[in-house]
Each structure stands twice: as C-alpha cells, then as structure tokens.
N, C-alpha and C. Protein backbone atom coordinates (compact mmCIF):
# COMPACT_ATOMS: atom_id res chain seq x y z
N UNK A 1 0.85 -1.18 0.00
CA UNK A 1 0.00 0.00 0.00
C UNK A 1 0.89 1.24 0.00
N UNK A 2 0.39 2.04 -1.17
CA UNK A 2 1.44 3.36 -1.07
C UNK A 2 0.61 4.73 -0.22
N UNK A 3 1.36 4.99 0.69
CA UNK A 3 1.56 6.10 1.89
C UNK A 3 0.62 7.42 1.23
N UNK A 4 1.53 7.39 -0.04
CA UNK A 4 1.39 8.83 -0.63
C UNK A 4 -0.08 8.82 -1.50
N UNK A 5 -0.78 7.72 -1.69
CA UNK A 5 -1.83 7.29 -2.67
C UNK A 5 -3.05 7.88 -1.85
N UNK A 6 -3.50 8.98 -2.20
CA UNK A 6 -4.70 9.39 -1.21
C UNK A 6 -5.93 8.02 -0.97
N UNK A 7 -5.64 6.89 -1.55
CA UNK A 7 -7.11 6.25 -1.82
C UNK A 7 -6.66 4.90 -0.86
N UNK A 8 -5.33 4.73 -0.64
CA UNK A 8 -4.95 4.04 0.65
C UNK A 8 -5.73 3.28 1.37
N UNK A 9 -6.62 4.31 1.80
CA UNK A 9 -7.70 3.24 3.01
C UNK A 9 -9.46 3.58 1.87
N UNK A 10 -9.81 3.36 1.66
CA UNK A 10 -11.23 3.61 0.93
C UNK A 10 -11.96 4.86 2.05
N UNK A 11 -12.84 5.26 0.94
CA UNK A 11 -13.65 6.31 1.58
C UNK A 11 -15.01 5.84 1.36
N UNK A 12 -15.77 5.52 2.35
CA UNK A 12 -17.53 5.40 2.89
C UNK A 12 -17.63 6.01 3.30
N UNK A 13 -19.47 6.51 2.64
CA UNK A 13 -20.09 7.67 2.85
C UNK A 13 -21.42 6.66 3.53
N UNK A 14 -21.60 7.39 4.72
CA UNK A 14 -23.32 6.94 4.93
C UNK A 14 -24.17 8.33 5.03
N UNK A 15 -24.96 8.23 5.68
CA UNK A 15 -25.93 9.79 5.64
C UNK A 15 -25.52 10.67 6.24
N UNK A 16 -24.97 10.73 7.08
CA UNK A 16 -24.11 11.89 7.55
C UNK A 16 -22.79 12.59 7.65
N UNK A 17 -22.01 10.91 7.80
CA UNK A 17 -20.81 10.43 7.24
C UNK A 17 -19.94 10.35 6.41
N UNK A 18 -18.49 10.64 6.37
CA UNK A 18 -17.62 10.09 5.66
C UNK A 18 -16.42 9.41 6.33
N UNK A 19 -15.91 7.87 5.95
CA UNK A 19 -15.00 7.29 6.64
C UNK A 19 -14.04 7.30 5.84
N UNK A 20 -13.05 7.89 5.83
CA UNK A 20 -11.67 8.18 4.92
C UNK A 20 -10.54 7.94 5.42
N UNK A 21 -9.47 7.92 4.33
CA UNK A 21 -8.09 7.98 4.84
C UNK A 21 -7.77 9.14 5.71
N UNK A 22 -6.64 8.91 6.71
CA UNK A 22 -6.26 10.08 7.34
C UNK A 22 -5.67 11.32 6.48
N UNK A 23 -5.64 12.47 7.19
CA UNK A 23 -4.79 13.75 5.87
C UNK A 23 -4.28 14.27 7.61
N UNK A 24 -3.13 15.31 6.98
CA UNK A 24 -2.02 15.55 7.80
C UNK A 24 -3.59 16.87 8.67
N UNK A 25 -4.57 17.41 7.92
CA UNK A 25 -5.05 18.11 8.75
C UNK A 25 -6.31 17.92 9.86
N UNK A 26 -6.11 16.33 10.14
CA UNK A 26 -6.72 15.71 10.93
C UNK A 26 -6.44 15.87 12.17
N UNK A 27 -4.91 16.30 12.32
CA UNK A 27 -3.98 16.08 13.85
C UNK A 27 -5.00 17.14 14.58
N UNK A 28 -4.66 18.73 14.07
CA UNK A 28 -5.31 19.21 15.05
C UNK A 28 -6.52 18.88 15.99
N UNK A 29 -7.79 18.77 15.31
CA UNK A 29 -8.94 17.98 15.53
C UNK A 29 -8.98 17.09 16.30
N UNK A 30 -7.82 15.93 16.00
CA UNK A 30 -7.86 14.93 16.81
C UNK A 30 -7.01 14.93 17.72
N UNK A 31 -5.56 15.78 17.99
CA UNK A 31 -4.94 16.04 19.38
C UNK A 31 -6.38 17.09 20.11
N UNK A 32 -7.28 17.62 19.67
CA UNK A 32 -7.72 18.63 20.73
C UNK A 32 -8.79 17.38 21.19
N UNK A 33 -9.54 16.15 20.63
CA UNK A 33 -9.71 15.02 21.01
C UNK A 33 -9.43 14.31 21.94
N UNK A 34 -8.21 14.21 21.71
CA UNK A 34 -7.77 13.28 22.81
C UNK A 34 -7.07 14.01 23.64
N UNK A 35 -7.03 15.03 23.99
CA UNK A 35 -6.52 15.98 25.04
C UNK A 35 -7.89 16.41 25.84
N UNK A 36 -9.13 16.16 25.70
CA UNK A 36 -10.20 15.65 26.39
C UNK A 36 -10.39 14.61 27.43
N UNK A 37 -10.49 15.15 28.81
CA UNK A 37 -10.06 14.41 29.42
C UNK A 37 -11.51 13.24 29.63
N UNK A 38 -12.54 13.53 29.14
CA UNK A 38 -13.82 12.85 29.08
C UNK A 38 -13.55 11.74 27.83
N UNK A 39 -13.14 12.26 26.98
CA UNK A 39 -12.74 10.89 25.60
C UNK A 39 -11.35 10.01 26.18
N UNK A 40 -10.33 10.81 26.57
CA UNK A 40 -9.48 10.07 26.95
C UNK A 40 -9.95 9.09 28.18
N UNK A 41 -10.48 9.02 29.07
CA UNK A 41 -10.96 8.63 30.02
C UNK A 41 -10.99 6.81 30.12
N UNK A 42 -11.22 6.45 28.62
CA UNK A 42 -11.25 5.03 28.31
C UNK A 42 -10.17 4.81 27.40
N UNK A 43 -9.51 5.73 26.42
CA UNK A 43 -8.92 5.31 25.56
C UNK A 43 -7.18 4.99 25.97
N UNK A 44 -6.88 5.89 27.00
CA UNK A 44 -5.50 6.01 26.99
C UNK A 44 -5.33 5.38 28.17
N UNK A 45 -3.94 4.49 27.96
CA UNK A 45 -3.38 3.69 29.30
C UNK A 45 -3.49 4.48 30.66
N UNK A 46 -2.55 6.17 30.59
CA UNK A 46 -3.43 6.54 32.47
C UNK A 46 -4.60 7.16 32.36
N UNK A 47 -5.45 6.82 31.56
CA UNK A 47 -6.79 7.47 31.73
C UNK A 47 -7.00 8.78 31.81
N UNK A 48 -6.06 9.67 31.23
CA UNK A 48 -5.91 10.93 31.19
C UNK A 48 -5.61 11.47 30.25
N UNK A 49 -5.79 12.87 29.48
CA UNK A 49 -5.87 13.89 28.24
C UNK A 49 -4.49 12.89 27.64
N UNK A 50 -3.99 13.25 26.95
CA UNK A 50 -2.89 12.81 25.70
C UNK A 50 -2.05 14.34 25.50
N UNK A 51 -0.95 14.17 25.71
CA UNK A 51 -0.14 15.44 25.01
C UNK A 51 -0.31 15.27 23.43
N UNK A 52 0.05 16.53 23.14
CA UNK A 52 0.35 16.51 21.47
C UNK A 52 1.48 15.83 20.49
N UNK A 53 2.18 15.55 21.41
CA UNK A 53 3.32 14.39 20.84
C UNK A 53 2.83 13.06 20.92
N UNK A 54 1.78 12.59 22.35
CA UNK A 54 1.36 11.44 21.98
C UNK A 54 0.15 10.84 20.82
N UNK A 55 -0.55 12.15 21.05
CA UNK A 55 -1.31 12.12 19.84
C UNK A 55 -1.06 12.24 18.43
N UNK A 56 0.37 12.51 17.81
CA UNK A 56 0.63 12.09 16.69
C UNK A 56 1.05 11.12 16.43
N UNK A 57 1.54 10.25 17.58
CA UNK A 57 2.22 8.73 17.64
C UNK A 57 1.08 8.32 17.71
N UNK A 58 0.09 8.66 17.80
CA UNK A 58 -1.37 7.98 17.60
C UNK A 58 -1.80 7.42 16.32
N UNK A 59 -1.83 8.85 16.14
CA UNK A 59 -2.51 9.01 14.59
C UNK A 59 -1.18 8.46 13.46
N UNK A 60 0.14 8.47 13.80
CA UNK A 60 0.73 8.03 12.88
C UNK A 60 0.87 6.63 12.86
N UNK A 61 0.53 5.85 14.11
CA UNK A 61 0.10 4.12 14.50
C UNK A 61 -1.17 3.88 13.53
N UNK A 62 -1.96 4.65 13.82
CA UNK A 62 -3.31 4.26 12.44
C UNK A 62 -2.78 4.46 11.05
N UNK A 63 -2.23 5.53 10.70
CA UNK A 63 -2.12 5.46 9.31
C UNK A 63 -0.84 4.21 8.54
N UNK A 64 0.10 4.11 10.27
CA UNK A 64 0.90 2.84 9.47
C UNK A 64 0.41 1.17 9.66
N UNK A 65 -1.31 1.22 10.03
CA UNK A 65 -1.68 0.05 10.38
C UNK A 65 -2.23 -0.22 9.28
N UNK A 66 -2.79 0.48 8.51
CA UNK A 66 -3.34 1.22 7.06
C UNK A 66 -2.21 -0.03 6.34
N UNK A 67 -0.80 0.75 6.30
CA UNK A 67 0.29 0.40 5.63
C UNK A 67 0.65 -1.03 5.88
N UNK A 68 0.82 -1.29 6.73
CA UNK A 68 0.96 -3.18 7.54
C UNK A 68 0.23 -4.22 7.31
N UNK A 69 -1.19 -3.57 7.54
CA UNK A 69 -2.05 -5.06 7.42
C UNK A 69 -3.38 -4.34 6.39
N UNK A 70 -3.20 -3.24 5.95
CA UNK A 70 -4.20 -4.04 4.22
C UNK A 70 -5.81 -3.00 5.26
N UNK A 71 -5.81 -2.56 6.32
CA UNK A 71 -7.07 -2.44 6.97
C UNK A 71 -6.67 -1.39 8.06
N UNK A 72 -7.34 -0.98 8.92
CA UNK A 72 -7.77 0.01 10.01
C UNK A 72 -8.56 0.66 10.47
N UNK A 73 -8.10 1.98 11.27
CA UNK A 73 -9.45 2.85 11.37
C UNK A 73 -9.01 4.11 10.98
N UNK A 74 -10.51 4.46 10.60
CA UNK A 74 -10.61 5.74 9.28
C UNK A 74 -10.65 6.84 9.84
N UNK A 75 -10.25 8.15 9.79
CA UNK A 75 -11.21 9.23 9.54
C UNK A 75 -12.22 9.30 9.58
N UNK A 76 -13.32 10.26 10.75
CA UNK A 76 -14.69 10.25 10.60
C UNK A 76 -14.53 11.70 10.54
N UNK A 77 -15.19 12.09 8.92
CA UNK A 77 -15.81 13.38 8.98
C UNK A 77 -17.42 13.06 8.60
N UNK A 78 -17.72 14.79 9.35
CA UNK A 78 -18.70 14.86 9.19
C UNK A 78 -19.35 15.52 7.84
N UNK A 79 -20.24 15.30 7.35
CA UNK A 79 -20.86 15.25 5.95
C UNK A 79 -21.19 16.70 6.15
N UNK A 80 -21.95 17.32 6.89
CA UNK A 80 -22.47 18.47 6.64
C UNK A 80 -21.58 19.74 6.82
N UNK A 81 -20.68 19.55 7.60
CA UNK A 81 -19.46 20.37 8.09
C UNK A 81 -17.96 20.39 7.68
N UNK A 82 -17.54 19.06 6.68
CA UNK A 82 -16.52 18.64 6.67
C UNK A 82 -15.20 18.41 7.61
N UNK A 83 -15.61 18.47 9.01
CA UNK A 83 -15.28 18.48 10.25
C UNK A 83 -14.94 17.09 10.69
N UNK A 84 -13.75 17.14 10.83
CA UNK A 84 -13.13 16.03 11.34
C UNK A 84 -13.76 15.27 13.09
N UNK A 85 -14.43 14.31 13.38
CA UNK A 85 -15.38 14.08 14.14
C UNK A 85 -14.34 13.12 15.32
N UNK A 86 -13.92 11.97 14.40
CA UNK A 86 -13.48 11.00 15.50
C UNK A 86 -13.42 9.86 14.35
N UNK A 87 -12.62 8.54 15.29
CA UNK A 87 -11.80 7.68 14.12
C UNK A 87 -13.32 6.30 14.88
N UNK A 88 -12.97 5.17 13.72
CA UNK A 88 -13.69 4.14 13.65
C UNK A 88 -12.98 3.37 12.96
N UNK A 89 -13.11 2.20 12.66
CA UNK A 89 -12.52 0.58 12.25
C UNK A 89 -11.90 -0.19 12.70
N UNK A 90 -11.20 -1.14 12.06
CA UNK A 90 -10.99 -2.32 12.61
C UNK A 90 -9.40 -2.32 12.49
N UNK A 91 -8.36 -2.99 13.82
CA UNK A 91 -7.40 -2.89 13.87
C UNK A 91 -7.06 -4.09 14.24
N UNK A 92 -6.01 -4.48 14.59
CA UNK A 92 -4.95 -5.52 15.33
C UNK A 92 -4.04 -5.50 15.74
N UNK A 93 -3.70 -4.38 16.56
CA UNK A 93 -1.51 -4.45 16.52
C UNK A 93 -1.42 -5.97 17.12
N UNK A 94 -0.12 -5.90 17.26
CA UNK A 94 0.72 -7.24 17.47
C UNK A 94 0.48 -7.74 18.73
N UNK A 95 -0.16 -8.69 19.18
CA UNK A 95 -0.43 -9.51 20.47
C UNK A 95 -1.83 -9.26 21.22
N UNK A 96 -2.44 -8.52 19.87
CA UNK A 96 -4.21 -7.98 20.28
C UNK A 96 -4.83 -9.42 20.31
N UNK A 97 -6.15 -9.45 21.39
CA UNK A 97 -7.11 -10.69 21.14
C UNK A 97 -7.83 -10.99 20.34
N UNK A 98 -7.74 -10.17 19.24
CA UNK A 98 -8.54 -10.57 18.05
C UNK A 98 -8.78 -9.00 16.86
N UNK A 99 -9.60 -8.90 15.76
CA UNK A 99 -9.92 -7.96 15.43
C UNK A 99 -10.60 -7.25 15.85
N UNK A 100 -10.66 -6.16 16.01
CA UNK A 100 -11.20 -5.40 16.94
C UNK A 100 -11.83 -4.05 16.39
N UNK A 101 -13.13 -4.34 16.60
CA UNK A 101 -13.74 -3.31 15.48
C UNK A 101 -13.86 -2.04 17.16
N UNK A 102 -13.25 -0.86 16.37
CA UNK A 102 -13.38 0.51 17.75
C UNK A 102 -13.86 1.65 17.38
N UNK A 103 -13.98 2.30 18.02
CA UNK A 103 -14.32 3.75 17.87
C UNK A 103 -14.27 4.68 18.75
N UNK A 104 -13.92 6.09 18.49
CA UNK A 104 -14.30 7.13 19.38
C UNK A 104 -14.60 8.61 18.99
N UNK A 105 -15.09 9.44 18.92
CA UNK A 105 -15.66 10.39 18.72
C UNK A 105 -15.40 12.21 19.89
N UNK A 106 -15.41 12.93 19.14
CA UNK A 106 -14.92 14.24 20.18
C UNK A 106 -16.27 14.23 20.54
N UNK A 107 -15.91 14.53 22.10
CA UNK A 107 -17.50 14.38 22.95
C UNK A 107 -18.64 15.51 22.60
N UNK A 108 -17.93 16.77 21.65
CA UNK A 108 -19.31 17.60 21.23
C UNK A 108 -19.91 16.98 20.41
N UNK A 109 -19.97 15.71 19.90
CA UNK A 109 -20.48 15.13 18.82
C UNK A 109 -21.21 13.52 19.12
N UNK A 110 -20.94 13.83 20.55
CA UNK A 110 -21.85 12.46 21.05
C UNK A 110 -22.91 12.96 20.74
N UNK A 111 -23.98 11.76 21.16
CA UNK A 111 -25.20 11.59 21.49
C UNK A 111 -25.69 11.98 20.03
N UNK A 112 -25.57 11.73 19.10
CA UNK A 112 -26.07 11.91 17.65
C UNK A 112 -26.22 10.82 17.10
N UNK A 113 -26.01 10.01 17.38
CA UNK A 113 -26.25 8.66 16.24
C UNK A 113 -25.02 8.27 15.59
N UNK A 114 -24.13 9.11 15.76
CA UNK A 114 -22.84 9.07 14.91
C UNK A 114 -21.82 7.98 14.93
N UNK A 115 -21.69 7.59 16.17
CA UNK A 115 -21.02 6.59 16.25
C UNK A 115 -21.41 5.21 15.86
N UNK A 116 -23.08 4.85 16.26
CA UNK A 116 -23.39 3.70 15.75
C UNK A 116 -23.41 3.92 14.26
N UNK A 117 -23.43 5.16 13.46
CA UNK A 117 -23.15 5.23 11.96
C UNK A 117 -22.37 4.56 11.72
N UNK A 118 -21.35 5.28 11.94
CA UNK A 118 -19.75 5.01 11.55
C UNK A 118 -19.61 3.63 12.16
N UNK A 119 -19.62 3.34 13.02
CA UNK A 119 -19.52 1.41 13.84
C UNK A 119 -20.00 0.52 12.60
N UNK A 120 -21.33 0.63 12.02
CA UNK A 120 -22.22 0.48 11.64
C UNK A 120 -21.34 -0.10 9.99
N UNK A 121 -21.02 1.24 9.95
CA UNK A 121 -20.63 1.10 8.40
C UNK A 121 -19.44 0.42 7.95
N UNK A 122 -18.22 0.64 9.20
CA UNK A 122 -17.07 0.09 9.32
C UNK A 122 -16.97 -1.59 9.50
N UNK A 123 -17.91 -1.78 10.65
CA UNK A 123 -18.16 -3.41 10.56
C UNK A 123 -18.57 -3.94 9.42
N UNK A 124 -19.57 -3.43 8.47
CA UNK A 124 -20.06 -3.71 7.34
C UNK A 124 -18.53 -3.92 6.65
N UNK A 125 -18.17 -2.92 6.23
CA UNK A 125 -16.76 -2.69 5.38
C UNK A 125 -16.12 -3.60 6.03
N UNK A 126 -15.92 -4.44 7.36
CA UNK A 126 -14.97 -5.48 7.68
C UNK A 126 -15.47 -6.49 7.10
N UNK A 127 -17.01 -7.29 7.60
CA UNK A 127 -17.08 -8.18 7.39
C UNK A 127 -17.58 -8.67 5.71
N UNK A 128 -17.51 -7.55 4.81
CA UNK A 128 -17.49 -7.44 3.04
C UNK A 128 -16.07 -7.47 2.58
N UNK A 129 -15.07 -7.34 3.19
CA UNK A 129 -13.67 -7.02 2.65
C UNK A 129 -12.58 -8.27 3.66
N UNK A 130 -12.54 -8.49 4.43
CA UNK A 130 -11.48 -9.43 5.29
C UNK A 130 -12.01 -10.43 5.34
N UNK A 131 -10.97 -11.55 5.24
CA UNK A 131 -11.74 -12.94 5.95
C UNK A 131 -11.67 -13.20 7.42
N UNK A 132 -12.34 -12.39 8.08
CA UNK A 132 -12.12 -13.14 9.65
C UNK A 132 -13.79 -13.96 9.91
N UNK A 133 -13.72 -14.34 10.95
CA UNK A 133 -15.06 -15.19 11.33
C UNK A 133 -15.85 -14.09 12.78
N UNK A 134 -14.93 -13.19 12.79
CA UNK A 134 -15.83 -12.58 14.24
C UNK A 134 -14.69 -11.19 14.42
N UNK A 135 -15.73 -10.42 14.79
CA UNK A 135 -14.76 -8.92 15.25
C UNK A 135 -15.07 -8.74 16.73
N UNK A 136 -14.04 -8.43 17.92
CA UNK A 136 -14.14 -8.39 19.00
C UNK A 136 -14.27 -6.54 19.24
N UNK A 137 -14.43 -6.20 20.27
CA UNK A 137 -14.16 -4.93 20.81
C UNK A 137 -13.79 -5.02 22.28
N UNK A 138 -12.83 -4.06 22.88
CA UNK A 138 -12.41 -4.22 23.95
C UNK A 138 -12.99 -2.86 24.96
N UNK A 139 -13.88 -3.38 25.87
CA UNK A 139 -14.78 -1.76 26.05
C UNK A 139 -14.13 -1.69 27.78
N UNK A 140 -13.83 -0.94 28.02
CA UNK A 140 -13.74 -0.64 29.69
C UNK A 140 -15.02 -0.89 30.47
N UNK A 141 -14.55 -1.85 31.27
CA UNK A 141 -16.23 -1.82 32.33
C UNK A 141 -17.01 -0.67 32.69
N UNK A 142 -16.19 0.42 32.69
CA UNK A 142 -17.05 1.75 32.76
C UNK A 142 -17.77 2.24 32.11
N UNK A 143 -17.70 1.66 30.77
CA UNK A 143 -17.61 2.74 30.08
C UNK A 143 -18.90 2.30 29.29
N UNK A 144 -20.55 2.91 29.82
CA UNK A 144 -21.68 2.35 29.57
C UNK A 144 -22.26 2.79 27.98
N UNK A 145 -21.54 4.10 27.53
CA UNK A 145 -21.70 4.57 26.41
C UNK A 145 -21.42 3.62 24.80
N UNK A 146 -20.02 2.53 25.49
CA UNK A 146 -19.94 2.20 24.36
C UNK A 146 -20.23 0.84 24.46
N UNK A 147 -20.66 0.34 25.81
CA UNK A 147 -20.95 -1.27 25.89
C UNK A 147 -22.59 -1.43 25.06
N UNK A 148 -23.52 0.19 25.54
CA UNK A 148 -24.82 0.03 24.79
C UNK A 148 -24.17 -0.11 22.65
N UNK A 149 -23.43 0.78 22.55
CA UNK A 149 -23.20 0.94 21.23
C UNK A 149 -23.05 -0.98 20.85
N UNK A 150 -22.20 -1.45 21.12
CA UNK A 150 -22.06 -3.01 21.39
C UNK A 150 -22.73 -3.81 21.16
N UNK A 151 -23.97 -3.40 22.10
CA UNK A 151 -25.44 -4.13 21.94
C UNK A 151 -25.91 -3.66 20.72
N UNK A 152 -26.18 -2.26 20.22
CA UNK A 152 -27.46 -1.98 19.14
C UNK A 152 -26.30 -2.52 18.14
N UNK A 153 -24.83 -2.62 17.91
CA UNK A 153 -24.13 -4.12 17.25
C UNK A 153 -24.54 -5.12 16.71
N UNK A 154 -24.91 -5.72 17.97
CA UNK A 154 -25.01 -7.33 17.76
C UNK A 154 -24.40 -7.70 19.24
N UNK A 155 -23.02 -7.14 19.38
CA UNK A 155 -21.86 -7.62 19.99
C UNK A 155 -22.61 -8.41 21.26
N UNK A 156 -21.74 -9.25 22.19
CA UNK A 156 -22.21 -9.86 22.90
C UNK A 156 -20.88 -10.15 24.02
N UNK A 157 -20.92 -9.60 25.06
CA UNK A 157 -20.06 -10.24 26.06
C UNK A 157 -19.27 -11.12 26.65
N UNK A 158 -17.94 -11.45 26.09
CA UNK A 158 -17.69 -12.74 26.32
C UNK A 158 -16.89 -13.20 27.30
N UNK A 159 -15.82 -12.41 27.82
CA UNK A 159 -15.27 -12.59 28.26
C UNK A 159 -14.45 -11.66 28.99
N UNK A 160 -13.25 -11.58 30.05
CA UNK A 160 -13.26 -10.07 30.94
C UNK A 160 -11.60 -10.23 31.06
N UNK A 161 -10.84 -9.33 30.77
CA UNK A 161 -9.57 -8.92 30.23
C UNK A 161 -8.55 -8.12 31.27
N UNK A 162 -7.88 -7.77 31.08
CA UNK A 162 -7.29 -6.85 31.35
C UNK A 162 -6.18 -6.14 30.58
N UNK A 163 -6.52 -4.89 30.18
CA UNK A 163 -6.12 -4.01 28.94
C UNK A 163 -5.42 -3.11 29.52
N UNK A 164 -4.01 -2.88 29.32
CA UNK A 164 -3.55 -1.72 30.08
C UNK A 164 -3.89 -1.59 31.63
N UNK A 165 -3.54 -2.98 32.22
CA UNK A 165 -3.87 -2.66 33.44
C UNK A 165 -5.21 -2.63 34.08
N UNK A 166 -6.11 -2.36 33.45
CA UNK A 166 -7.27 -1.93 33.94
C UNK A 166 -8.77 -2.89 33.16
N UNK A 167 -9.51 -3.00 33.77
CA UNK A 167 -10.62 -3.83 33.70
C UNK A 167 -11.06 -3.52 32.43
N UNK A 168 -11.04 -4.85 31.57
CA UNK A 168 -12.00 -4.51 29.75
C UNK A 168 -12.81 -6.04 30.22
N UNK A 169 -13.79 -5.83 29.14
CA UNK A 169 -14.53 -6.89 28.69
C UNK A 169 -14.37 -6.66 27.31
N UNK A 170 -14.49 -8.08 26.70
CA UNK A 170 -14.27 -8.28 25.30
C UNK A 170 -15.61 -8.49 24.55
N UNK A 171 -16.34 -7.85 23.64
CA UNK A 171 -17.44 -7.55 23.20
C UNK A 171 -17.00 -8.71 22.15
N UNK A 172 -17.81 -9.23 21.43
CA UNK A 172 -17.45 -10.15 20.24
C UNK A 172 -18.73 -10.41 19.47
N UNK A 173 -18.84 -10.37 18.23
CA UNK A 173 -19.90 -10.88 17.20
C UNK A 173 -18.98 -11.86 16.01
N UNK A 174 -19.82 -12.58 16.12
CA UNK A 174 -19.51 -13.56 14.79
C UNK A 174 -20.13 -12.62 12.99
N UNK A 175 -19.28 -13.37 12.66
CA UNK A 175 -20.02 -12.75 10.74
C UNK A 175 -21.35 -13.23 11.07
N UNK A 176 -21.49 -14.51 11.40
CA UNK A 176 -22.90 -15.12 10.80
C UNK A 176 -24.01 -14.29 11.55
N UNK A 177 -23.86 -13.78 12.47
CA UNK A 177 -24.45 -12.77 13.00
C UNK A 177 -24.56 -11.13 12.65
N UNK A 178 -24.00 -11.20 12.22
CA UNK A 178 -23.79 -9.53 11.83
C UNK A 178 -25.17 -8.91 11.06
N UNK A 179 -25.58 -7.83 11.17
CA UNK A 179 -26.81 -7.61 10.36
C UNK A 179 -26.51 -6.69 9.76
C-alpha cells in the first residue's frame, strides 16, 4: 500500500458520514480530542488527556496500520461540516485478542447517532472485505456509552480482560451474525 496514494484506506459515505483515509489536517482535531479528558478517560493507558506528541504517535500508528495489514481505522468526517469528528474501524496491533472493530468520537459530537453510523458502516466494510469469522471490541467496564453501542451491534459479552492494566470486557460478534 502506497503512503502517498490518497485512496490508501477507501472512503464510505453513509448519511451523515464520511469514513476516509487520514490527511495531515486531521492532527489538530484529533490532538484537541484526545486531550479531552472525558474521551481520553477510556482510551489512553493513564486514563488521562494525551499530550500533542502522543497524539501524533497515535494518529501516525493508524495510518501505518493502514500500511501493515491491508485495513484500520478511518477518519470520521462529518458530511455536513466537513469536520473532522473522531476515528472508527478495525485494527490488530501485534499480540491484540482478536480484530477489533473501535471507535471514538470528540465528545461535542456524542449523542447523535454518529457513532453507531460510523460502527455500523465500518463493521459492514470489515465483514465485506477481510476474511475473519468474528470482530471483538475491547470496552472498559465503565464505560456504559460504548458497551450500549455493542449491543445496538449485535456484539455480545464474552469474556473479561485486562487491557492496560485496567478492567476490559471483550465484546465479540460472529459474521454469521452480523446484520
């Protein structure tokens, strides 16, 4: 996969949505993201905001997962604004429990439907494009926002982890399930 090829990762559109490759003017958007200490809260090992150096080792881990394994997570802009929203898809680094379909979103943009969009569309795009038999998600026991997202999924509870130290449960759906 070439770096420089804007078409790299595919771009899906749903109704509000666009899931795209990353562009260098994503960082801002998404360091002021994850320097949220309400989004960071689940995402980052101490459960706290992200400096701006870690957040480009972020974003440059997605775009070289892009490059590695053929797949990842996209860019979520928003359709009506062209506003960079929050990332979605499916990943694996090295010694993960499985594929792992994720997401997260800048918290002015919760509570819209947006995420089960983008979830929505990305799982679709996994289970039409990869051969796996099941996509897992790894949700923090806390974290009730995205265990419901999970459910209106499919996903189903399987089993209880520990991710960075700290308490996950592993969400999991099979293909044959997927709707």
């Amino acid at each position: 996969m070439n770096l420089s090829d804007p078409n790299a990762a595919p771009r899906i559109e749903t109704k509000h949505l666009v899931l795209r490759p990353w562009r260098a003017d994503d960082f801002e958007p998404f360091a002021a993201m994850m320097a949220d200490a309400e989004v960071a809260r689940f995402l980052t090992v101490a459960q706290r905001p992200e400096d701006r150096a870690a957040a480009w080792r972020e974003m440059a881990l997605f775009v070289g997962h892009w490059a590695l394994r053929g797949y990842g997570l996209f860019a979520v802009e928003e359709k009506a604004s062209g506003a960079f929203i929050g990332r979605v898809g499916a990943w694996q680094p090295e010694g993960w429990v499985g594929l792992e379909l994720g997401w997260a979103f800048a918290r002015q943009h919760w509570g819209r439907g947006y995420a089960f969009e983008a979830a929505h569309a990305a799982g679709a795009w996994v289970f039409a494009t990869l051969p796996c038999d099941r996509v897992v998600s790894l949700i923090h026991n806390d974290n009730a926002r995205s265990q419901r997202l999970a459910e209106r999924l499919g996903m189903r509870r399987s089993a209880l982890t520990l991710h960075a130290g700290m308490p996950h449960d592993i969400w999991e759906l099979a293909r044959a399930d997927w709707r």
